[in-house]
Protein backbone atom coordinates (compact mmCIF):
# COMPACT_ATOMS: atom_id res chain seq x y z
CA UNK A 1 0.00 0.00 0.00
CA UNK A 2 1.22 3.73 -1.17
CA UNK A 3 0.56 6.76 0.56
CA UNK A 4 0.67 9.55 -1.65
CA UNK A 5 2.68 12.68 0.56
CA UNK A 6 1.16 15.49 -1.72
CA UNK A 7 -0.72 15.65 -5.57
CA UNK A 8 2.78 17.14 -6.63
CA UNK A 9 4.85 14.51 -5.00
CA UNK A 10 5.35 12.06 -8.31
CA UNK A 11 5.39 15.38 -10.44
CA UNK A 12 8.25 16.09 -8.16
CA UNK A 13 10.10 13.22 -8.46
CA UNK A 14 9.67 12.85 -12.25
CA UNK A 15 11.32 16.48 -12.78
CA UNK A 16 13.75 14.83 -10.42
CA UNK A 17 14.58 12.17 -13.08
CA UNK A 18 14.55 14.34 -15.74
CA UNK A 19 17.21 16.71 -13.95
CA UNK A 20 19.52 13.63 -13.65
CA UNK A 21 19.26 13.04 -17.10
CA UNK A 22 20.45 16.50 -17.75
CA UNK A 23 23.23 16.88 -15.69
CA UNK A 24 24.52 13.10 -17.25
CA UNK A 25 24.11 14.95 -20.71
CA UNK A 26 26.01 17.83 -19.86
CA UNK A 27 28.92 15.78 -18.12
CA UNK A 28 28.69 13.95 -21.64
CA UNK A 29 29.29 17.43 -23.23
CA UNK A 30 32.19 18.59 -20.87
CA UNK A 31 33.48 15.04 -21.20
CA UNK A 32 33.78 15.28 -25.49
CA UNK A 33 35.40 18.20 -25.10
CA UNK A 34 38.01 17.28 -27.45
CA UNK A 35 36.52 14.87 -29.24
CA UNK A 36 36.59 15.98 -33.52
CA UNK A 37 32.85 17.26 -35.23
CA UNK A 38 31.18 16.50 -31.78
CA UNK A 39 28.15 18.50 -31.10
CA UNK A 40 26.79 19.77 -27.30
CA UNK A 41 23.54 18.15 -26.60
CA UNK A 42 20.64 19.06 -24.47
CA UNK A 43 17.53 17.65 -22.97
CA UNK A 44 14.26 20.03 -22.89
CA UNK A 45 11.97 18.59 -20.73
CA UNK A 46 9.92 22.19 -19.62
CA UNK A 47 7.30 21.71 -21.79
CA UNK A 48 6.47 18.01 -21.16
CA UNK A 49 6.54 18.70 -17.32
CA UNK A 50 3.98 21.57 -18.06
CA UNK A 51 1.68 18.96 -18.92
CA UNK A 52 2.11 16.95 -16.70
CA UNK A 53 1.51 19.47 -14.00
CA UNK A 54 -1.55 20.35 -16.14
CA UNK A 55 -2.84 16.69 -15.42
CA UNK A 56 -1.70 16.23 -11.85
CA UNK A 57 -3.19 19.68 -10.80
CA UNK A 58 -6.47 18.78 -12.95
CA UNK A 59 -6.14 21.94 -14.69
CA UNK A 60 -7.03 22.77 -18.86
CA UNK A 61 -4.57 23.23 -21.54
CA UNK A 62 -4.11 26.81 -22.70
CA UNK A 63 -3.11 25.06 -26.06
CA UNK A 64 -5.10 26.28 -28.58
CA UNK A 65 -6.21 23.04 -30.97
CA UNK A 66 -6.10 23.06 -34.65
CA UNK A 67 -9.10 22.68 -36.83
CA UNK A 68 -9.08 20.06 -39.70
CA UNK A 69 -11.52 21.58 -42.25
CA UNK A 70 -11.51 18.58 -44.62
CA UNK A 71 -11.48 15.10 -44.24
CA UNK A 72 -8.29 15.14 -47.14
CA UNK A 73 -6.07 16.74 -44.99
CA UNK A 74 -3.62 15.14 -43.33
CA UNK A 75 -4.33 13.89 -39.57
CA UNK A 76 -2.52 16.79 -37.21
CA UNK A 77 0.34 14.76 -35.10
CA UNK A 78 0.63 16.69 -32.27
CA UNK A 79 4.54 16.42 -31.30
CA UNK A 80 3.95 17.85 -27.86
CA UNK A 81 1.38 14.73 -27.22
CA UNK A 82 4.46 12.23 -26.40
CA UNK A 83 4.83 11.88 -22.48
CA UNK A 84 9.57 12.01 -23.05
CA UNK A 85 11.13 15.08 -23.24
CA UNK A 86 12.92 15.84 -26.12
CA UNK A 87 16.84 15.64 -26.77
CA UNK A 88 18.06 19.03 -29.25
CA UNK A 89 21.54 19.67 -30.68
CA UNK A 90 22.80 22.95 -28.56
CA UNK A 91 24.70 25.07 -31.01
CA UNK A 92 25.25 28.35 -31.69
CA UNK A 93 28.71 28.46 -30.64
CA UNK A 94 31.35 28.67 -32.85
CA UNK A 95 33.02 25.43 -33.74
CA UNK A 96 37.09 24.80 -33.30
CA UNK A 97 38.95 23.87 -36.12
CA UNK A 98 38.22 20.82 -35.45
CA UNK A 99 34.49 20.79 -35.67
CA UNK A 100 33.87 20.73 -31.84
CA UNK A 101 31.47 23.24 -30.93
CA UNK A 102 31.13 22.31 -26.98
CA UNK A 103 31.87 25.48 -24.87
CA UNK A 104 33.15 24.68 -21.56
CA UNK A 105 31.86 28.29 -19.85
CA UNK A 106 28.43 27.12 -21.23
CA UNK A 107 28.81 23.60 -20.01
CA UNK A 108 29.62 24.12 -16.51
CA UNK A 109 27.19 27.34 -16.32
CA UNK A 110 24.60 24.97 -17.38
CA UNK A 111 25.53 22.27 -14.79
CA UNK A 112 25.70 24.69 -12.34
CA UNK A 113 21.98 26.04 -13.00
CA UNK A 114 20.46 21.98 -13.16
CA UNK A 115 22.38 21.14 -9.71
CA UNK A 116 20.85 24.36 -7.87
CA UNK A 117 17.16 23.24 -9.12
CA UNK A 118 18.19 19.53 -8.21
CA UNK A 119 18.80 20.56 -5.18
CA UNK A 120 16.22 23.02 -4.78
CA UNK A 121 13.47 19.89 -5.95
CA UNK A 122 15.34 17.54 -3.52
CA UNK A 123 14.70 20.46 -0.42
CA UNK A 124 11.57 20.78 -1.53
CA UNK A 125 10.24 17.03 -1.26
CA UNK A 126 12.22 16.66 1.98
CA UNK A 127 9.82 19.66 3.54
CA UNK A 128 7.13 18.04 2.01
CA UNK A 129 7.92 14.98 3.45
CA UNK A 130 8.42 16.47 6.53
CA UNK A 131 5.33 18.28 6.92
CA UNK A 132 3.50 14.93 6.40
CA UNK A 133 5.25 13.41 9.19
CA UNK A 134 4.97 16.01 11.77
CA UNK A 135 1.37 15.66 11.34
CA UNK A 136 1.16 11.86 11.67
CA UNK A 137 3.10 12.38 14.96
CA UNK A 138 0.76 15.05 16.14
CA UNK A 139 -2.04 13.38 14.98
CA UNK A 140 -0.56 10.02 17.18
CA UNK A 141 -0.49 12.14 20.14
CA UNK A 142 -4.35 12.95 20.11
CA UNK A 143 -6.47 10.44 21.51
């Protein structure tokens, strides 16, 4: 038997995941470094978590749909409808002579950012967490 701590408590622990993923991707980056024509990936996982939320929280999509005015058109595959996050090619920097295009300041700027909101999830559960307990105990206490 599972006791559910909060309605946000898997949502939680699923952007958990996905911010492990991350940070393994960008130690992949800082790890290629020097290796010839490689390119920096990134994982964007915002938008799937949005829904997510959306479904957790029992709230409506903003989304506006679109309308399929004849039956010849082709069926709309919405892209955003798959529950992974998706993996994108981070470039924009200039590449070395080489073809490497990983830039260490951006690397370890971006590791830096995904362990502060790690950490900043994993604080957050623990309080949760905690708040459930202390009211257990209290509740224990009350007969």
């Amino acid at each position: 038997m599972s006791i559910e701590v909060s309605a946000t408590h898997a949502l939680a622990a699923k952007a958990l995941d996905y911010r492990a993923v991350r940070q393994d991707m960008i130690s992949s980056n800082i790890a290629n470094a020097d290796t010839p024509f490689y390119r920096p990936r990134d994982i964007r996982f915002e938008d799937m978590l949005a829904q997510e939320k959306a479904k957790v929280l029992g709230q409506s999509s903003p989304k506006l749909e679109m309308a399929q005015t004849s039956g010849a058109h082709f069926a709309l595959q919405d892209e955003q409808s798959a529950s992974k996050a998706k993996t994108f090619f981070r470039d924009g920097h200039m590449a070395r002579n080489d073809g490497n295009s990983v830039d260490l300041d951006v690397e370890t700027t971006e590791m830096s950012k995904n362990s502060v909101m790690f950490n900043a999830l994993v604080n957050a559960m623990r309080k949760d967490s905690g708040i459930f307990k202390s009211v257990i105990e209290a509740s224990s206490k009350v007969s």
